[in-house]
N, C-alpha and C. Protein backbone atom coordinates (compact mmCIF):
# COMPACT_ATOMS: atom_id res chain seq x y z
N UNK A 1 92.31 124.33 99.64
CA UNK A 1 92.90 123.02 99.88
C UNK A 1 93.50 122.99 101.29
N UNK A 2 93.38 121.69 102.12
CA UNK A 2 94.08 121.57 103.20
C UNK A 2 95.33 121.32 103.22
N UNK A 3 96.10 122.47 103.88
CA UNK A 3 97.57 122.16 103.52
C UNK A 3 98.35 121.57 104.84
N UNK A 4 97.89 121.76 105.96
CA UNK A 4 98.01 121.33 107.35
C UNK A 4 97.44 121.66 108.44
N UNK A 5 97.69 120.45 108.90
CA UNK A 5 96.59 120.19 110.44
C UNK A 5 97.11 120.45 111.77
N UNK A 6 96.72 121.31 112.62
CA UNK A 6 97.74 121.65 113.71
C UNK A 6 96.52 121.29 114.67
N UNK A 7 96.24 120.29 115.62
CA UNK A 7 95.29 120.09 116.42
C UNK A 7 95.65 118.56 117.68
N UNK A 8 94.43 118.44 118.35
CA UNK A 8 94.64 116.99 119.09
C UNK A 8 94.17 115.56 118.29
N UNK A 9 95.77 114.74 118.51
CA UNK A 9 95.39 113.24 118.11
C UNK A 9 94.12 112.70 118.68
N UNK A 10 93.35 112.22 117.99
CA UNK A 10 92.10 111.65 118.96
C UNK A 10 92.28 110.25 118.13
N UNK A 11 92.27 109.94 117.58
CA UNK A 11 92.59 108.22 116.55
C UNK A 11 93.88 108.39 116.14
N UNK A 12 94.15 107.10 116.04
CA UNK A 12 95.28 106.34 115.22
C UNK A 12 95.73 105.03 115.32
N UNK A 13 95.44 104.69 113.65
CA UNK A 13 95.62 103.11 113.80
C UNK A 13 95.96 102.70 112.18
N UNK A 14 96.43 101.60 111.95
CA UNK A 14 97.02 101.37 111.24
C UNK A 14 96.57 102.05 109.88
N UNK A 15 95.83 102.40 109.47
CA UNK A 15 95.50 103.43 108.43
C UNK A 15 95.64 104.49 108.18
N UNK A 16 95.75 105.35 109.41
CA UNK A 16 95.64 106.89 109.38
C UNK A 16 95.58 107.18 111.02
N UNK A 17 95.24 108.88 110.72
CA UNK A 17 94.73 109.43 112.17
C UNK A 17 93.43 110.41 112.19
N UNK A 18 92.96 110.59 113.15
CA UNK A 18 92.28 111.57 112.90
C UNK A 18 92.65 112.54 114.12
N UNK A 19 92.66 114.03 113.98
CA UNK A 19 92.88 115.37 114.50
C UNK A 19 91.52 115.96 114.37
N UNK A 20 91.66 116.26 115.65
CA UNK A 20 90.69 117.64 116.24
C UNK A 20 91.29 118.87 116.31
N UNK A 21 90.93 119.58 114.98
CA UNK A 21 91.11 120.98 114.89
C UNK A 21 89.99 121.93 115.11
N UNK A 22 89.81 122.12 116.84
CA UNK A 22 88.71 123.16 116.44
C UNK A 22 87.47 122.40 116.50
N UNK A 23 87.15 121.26 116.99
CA UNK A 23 86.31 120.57 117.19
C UNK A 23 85.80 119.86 116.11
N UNK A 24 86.87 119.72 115.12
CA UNK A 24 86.32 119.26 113.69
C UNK A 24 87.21 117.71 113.55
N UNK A 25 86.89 116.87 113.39
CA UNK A 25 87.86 115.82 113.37
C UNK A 25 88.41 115.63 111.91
N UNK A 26 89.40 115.50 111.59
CA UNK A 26 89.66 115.43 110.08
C UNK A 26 90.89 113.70 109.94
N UNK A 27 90.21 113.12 109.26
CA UNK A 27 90.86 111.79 109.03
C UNK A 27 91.90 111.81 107.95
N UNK A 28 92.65 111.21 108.13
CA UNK A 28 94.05 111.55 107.06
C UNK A 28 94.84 110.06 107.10
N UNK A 29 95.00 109.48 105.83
CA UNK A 29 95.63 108.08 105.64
C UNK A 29 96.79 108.77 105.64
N UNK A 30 97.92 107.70 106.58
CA UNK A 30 99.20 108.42 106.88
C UNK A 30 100.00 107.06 106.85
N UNK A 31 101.24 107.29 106.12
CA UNK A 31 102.24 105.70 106.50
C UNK A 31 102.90 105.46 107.67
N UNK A 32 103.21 104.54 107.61
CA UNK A 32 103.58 103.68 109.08
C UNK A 32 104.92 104.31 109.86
N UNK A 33 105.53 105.18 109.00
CA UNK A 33 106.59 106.11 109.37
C UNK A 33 106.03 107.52 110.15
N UNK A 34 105.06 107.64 109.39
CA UNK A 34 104.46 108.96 110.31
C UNK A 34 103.23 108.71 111.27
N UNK A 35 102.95 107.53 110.97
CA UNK A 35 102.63 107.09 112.58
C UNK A 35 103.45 106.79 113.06
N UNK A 36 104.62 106.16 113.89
CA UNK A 36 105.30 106.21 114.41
C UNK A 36 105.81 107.33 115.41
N UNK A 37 106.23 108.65 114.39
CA UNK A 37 106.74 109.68 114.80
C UNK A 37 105.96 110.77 115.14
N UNK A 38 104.49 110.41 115.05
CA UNK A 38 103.35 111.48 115.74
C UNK A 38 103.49 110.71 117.65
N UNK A 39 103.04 111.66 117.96
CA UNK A 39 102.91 112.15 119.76
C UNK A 39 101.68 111.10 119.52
N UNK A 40 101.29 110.30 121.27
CA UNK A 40 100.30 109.82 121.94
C UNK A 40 98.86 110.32 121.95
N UNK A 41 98.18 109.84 121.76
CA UNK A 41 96.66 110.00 122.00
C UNK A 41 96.59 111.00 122.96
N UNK A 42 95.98 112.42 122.30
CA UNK A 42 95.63 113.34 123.52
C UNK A 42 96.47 114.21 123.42
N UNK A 43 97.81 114.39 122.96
CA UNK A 43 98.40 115.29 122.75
C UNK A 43 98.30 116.02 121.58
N UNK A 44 98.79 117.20 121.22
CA UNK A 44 98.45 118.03 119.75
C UNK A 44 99.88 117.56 119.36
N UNK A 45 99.40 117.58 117.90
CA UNK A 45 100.26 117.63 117.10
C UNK A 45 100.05 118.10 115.80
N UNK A 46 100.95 118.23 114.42
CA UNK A 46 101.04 119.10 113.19
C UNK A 46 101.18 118.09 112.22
N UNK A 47 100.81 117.76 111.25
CA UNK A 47 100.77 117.00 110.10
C UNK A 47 100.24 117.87 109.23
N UNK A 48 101.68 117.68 108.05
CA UNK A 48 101.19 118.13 106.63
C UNK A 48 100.62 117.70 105.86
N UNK A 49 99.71 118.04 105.04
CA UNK A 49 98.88 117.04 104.28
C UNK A 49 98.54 117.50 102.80
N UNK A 50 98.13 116.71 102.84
CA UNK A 50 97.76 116.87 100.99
C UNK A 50 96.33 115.85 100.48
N UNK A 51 96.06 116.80 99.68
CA UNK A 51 94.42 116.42 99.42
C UNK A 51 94.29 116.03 98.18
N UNK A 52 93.57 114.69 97.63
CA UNK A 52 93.73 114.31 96.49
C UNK A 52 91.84 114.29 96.19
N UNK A 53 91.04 115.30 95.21
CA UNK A 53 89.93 114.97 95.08
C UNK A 53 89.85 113.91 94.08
N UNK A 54 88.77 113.01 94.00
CA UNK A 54 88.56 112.13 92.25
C UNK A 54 87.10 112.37 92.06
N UNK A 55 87.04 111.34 91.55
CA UNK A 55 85.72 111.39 91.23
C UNK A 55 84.12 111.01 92.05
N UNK A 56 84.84 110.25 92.32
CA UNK A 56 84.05 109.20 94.02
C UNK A 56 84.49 109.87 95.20
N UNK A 57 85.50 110.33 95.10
CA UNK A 57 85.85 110.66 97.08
C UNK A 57 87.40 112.06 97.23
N UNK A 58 86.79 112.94 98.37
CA UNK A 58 87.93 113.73 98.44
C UNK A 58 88.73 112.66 99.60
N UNK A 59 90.09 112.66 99.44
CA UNK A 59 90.66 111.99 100.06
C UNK A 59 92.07 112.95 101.10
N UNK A 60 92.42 112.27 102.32
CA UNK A 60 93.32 113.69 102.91
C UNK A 60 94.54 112.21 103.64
N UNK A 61 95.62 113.40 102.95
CA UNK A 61 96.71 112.07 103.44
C UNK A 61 97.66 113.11 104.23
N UNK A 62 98.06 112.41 105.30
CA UNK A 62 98.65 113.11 106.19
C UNK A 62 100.41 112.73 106.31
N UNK A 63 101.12 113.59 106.97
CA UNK A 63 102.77 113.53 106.42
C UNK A 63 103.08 114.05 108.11
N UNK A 64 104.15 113.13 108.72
CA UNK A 64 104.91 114.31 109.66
C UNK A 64 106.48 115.04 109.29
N UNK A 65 106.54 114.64 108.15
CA UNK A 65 107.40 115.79 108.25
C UNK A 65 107.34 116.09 106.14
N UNK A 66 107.38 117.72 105.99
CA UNK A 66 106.97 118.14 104.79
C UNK A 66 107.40 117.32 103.54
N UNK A 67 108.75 116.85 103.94
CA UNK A 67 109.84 116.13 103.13
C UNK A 67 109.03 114.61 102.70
N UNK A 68 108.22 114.30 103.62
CA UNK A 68 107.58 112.88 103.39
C UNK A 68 106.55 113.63 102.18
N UNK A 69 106.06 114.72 102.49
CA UNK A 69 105.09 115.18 101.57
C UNK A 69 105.55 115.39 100.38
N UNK A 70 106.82 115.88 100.45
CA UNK A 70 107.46 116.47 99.05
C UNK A 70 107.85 114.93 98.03
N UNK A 71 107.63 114.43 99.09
CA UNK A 71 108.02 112.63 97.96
C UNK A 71 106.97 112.21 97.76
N UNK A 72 105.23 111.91 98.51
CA UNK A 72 104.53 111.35 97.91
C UNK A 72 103.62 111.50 96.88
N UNK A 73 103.78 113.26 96.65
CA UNK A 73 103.74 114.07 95.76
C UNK A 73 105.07 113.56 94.69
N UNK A 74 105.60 113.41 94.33
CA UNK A 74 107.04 113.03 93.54
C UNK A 74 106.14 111.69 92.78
N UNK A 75 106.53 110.56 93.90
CA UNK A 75 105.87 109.30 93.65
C UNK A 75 104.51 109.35 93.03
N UNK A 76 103.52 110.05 93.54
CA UNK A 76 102.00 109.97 92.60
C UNK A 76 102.11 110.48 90.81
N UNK A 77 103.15 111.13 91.29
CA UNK A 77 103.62 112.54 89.34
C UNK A 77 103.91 111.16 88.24
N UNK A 78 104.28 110.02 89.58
CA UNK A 78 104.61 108.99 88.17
C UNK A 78 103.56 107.86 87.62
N UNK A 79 103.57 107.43 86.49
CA UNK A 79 102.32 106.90 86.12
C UNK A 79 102.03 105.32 86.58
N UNK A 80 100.63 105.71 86.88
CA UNK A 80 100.39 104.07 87.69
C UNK A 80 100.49 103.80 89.45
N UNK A 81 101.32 104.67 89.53
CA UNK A 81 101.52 105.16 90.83
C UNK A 81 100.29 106.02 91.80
N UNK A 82 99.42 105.59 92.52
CA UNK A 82 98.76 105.98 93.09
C UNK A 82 99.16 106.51 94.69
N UNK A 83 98.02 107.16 95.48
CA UNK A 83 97.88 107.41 97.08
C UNK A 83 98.68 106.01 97.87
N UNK A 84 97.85 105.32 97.27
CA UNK A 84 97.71 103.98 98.31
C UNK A 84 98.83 103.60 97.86
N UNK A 85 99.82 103.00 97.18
CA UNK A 85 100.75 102.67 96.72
C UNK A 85 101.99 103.57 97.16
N UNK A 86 101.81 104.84 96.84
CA UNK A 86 103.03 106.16 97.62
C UNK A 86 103.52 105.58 98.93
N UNK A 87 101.97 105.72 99.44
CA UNK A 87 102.12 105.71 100.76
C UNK A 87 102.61 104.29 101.22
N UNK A 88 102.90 102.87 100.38
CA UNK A 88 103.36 101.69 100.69
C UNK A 88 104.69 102.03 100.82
N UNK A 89 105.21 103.26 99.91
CA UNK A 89 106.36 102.94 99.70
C UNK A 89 106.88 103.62 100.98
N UNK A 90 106.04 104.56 100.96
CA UNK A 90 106.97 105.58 102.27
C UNK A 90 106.58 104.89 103.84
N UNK A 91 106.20 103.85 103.46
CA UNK A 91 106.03 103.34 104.62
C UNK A 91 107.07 102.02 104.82
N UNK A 92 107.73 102.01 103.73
CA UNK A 92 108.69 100.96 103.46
C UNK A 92 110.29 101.58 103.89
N UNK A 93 109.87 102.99 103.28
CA UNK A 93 111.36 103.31 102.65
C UNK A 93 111.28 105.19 103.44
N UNK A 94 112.48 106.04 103.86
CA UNK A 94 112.54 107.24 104.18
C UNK A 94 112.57 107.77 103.10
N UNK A 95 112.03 109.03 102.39
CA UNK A 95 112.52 109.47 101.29
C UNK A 95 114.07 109.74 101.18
N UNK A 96 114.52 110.04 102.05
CA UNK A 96 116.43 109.95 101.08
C UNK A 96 116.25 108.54 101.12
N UNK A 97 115.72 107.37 101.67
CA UNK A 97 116.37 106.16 100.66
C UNK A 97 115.94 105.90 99.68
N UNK A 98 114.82 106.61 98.92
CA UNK A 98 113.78 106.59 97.82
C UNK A 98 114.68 107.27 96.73
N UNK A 99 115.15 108.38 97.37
CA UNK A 99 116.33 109.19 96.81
C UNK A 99 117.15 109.01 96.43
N UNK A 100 117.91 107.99 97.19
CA UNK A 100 119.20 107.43 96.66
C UNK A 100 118.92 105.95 95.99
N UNK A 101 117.85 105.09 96.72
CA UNK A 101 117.35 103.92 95.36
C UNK A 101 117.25 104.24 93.67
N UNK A 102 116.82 105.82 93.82
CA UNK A 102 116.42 106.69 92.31
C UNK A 102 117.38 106.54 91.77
N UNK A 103 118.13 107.38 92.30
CA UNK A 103 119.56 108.06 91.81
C UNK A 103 120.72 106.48 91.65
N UNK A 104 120.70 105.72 92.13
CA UNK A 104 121.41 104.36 91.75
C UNK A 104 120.64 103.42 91.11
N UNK A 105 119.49 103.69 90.61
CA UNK A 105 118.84 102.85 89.53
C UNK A 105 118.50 101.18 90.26
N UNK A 106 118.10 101.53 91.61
CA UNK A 106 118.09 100.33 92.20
C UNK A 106 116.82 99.56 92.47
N UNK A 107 116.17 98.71 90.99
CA UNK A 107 115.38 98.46 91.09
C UNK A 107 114.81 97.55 92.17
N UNK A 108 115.84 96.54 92.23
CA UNK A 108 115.71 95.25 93.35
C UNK A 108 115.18 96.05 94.32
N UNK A 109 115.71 96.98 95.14
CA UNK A 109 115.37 97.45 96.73
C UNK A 109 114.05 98.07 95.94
N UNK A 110 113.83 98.87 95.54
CA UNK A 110 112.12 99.48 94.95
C UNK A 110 111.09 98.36 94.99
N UNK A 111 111.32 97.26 94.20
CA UNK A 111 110.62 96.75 93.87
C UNK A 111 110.38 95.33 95.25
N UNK A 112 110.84 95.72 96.43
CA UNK A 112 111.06 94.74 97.46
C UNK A 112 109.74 95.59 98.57
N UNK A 113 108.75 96.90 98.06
CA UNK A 113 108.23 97.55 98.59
C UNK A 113 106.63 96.56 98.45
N UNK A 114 106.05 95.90 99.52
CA UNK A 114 104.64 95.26 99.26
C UNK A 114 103.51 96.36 98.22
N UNK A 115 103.30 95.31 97.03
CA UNK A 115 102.52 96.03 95.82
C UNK A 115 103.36 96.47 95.19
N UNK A 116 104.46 96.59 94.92
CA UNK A 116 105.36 97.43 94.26
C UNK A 116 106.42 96.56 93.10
N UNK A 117 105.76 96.45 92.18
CA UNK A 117 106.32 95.01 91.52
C UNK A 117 107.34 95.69 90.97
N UNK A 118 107.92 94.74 89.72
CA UNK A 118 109.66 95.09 89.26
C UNK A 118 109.15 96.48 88.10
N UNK A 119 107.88 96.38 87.50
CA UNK A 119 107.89 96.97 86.31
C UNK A 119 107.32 98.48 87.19
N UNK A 120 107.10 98.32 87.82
CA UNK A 120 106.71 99.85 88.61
C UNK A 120 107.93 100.24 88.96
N UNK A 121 108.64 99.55 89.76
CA UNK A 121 109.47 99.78 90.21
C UNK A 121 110.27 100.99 88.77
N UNK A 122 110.72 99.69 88.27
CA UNK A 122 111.25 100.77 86.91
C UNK A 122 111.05 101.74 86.55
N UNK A 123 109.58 101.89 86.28
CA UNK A 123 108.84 103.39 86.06
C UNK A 123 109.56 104.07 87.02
N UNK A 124 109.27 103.91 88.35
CA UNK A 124 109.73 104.68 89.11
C UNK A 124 111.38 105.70 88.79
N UNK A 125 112.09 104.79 88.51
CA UNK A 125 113.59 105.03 88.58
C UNK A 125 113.53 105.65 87.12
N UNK A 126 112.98 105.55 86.17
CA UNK A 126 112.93 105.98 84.69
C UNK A 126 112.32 107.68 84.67
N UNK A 127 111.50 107.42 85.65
CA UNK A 127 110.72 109.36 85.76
C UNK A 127 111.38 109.51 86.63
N UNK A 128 111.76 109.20 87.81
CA UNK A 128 112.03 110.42 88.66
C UNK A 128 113.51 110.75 88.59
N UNK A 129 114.35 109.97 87.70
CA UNK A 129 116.00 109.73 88.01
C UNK A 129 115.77 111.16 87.04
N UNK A 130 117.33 112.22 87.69
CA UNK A 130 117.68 113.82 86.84
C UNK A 130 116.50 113.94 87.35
N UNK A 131 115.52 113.91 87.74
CA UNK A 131 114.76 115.76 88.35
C UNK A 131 115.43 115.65 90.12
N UNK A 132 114.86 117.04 90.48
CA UNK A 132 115.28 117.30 91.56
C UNK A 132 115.02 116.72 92.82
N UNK A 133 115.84 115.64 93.30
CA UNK A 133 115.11 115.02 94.19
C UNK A 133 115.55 115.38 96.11
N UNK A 134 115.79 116.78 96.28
CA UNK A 134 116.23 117.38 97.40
C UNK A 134 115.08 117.38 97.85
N UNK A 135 114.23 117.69 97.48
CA UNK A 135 113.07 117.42 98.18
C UNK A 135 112.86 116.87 98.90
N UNK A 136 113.52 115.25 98.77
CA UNK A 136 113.04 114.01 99.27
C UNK A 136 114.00 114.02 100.80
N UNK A 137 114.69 115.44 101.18
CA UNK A 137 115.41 115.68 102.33
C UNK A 137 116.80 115.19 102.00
N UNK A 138 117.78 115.42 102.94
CA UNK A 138 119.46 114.91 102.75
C UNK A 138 119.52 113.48 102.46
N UNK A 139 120.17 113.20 101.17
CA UNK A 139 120.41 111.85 101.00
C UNK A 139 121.37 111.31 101.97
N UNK A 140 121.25 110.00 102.20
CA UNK A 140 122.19 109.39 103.19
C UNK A 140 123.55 109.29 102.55
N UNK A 141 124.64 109.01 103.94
CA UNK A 141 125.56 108.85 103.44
C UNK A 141 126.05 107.12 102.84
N UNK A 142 126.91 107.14 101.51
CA UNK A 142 126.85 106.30 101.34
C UNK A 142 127.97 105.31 102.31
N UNK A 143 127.90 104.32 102.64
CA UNK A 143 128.46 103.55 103.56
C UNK A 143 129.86 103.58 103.26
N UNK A 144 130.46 103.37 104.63
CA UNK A 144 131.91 103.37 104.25
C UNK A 144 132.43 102.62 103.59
N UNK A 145 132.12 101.62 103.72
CA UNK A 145 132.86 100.61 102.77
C UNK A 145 132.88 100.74 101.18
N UNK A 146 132.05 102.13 101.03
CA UNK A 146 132.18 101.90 99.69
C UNK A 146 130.84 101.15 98.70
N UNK A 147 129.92 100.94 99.58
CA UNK A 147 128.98 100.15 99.21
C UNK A 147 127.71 100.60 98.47
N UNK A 148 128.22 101.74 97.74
CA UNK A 148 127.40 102.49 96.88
C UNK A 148 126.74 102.28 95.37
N UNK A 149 127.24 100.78 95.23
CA UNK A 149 127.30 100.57 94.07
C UNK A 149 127.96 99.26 93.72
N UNK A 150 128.34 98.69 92.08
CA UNK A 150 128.81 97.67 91.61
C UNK A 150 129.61 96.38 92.90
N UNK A 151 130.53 95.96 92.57
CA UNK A 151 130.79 94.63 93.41
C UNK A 151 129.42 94.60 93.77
N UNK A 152 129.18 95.60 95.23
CA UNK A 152 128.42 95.41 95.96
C UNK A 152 126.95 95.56 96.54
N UNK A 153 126.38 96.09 95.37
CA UNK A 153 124.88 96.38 94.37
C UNK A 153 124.99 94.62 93.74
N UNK A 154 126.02 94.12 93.24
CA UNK A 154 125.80 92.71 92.43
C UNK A 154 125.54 91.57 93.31
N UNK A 155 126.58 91.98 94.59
CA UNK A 155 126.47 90.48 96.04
C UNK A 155 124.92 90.85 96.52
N UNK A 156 124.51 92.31 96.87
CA UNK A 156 123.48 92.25 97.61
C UNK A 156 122.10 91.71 97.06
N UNK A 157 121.63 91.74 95.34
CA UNK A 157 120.97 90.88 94.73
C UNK A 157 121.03 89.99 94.48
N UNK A 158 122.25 89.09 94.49
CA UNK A 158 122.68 87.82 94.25
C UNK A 158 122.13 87.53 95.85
N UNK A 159 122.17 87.62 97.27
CA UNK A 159 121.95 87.07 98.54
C UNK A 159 120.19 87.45 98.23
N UNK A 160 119.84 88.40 98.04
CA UNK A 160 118.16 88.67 97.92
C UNK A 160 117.95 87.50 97.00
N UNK A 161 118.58 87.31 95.74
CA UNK A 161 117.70 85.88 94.57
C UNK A 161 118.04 84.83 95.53
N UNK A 162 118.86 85.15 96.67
CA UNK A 162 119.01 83.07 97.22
C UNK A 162 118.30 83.16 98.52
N UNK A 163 117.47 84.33 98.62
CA UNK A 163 116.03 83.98 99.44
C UNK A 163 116.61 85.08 100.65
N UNK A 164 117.71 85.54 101.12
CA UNK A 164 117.80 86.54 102.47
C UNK A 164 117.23 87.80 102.12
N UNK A 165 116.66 88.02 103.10
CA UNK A 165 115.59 89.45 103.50
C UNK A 165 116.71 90.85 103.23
N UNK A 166 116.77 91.64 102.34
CA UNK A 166 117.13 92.93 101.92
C UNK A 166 118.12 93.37 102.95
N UNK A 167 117.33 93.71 104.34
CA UNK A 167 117.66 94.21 105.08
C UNK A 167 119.13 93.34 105.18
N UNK A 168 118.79 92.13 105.50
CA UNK A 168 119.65 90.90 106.20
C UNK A 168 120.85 91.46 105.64
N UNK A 169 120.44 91.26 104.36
CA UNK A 169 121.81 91.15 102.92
C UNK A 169 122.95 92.51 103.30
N UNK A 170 122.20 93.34 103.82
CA UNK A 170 122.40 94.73 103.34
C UNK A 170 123.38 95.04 104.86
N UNK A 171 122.63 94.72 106.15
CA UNK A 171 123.64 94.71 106.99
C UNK A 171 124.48 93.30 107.17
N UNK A 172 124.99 92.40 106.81
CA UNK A 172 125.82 91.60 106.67
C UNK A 172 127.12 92.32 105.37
N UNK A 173 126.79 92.60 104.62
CA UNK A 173 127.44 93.10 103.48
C UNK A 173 128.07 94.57 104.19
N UNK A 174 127.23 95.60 104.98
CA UNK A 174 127.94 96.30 105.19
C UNK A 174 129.10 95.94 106.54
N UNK A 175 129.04 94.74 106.99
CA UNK A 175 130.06 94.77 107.77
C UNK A 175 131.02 93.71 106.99
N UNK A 176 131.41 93.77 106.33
CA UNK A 176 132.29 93.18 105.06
C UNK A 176 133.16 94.56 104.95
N UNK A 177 134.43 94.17 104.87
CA UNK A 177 135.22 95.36 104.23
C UNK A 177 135.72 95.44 102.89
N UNK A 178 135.97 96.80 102.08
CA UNK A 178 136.07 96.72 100.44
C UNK A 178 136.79 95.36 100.14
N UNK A 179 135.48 95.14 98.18
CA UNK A 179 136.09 93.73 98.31
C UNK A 179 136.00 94.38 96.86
N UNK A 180 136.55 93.50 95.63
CA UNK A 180 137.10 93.88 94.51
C UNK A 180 136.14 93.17 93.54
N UNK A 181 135.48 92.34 94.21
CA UNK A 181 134.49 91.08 93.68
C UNK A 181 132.91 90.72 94.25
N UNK A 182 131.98 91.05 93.57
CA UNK A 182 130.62 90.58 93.67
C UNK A 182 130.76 88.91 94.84
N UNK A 183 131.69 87.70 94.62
CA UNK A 183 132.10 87.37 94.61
C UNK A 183 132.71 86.82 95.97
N UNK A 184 133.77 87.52 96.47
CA UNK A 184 134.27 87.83 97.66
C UNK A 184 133.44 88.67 98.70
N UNK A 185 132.40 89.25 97.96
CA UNK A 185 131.38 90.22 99.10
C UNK A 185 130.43 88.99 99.65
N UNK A 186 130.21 88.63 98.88
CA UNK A 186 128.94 87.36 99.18
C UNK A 186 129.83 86.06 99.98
N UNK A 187 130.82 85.64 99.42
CA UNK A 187 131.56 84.57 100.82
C UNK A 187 131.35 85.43 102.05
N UNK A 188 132.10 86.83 102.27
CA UNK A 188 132.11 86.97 103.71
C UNK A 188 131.11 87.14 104.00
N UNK A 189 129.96 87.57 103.40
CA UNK A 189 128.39 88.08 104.12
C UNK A 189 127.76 86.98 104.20
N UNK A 190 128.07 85.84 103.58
CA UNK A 190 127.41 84.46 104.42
C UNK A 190 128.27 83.88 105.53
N UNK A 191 129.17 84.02 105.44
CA UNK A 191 130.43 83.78 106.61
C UNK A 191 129.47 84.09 107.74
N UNK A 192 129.26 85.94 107.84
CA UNK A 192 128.47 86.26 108.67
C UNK A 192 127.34 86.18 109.09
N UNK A 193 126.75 86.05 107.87
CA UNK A 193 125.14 85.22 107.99
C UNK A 193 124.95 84.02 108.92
N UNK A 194 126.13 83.32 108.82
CA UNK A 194 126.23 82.16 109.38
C UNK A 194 126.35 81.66 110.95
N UNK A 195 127.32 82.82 111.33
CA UNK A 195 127.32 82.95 112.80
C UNK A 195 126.32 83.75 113.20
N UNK A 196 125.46 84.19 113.04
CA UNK A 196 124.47 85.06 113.22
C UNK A 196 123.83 83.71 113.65
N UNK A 197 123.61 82.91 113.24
CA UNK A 197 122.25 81.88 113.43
C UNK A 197 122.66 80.98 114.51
């Protein structure tokens, strides 16, 4: 099995890359995170990979860093969950935020991943929540404010159901300071929403 590629970028584009190892080009579907963080056309670089044979096609998916590997491996273990789908997510999400979405049962942000509907989502959080998810590298820290959870897990889905983009919700809310109320988080994060525009 191919476990990694140490050679020159010669492709890359929104699908994957392909590496010249040795004069051999080897194509590898990679997410939009590890394109990003691979080197320029022409330079060498190392991608870990992992090989999925089926029945129709050997397939080679490429990772830059092992930790991306150790999650899309995680993500495929669960059912329904495919390559192509993993790789939506990790192209959505870093594995510690996959990590800590798990571990807080946070379906809304999972299920905000393109293809990744609410009932997958669930699956997701139902298998992988209690196993070991260090793998998925250092979980982040949770925000100062405290925003690890309840009040403010309740304002940030309540602003996602009234149509603002995750992200939006998520930095407006974190510049809100502890609030005692679902409630009071959502006045000031439209407060701020507001002057923003």
């Amino acid at each position: 099995m191919i476990h990694r590629l140490t050679g020159i970028l010669v492709e890359k584009d929104t699908e994957g890359v392909v590496v010249d190892v040795g004069g051999v080009g080897y194509r590898a579907s990679a997410s939009l995170s590890t394109l990003r963080a691979l080197p320029s056309l022409g330079e060498e670089c190392v991608i870990h990979t992992r090989m999925v044979v089926r029945e129709d096609a050997m397939l080679l998916f490429g990772f830059a860093a092992r930790e991306e590997r150790s999650a899309f491996d995680a993500l495929t273990a669960v059912s329904k969950v495919g390559p192509k789908l993993a790789l939506s997510v990790l192209s959505t999400m870093a594995p510690p935020e996959i990590s800590q979405a798990v571990a807080m049962g946070d379906v809304v942000k999972l299920a905000s991943v393109p293809g990744l509907g609410k009932k997958t989502a669930e699956r997701l959080v139902l298998e992988l929540k209690g196993k070991d998810l260090a793998v998925f590298g250092p979980e982040p820290a949770v925000a100062a404010n405290g925003g690890g959870g309840g009040p403010f897990m309740e304002a940030r889905d309540a602003l996602a159901a009234l149509g603002y983009r995750l992200e939006e919700a998520e930095r407006a809310l974190g510049e809100v300071p502890p609030q005692d109320s679902a409630e009071k988080y959502i006045k000031e994060a439209l407060r701020r929403i507001g002057s923003r525009r």
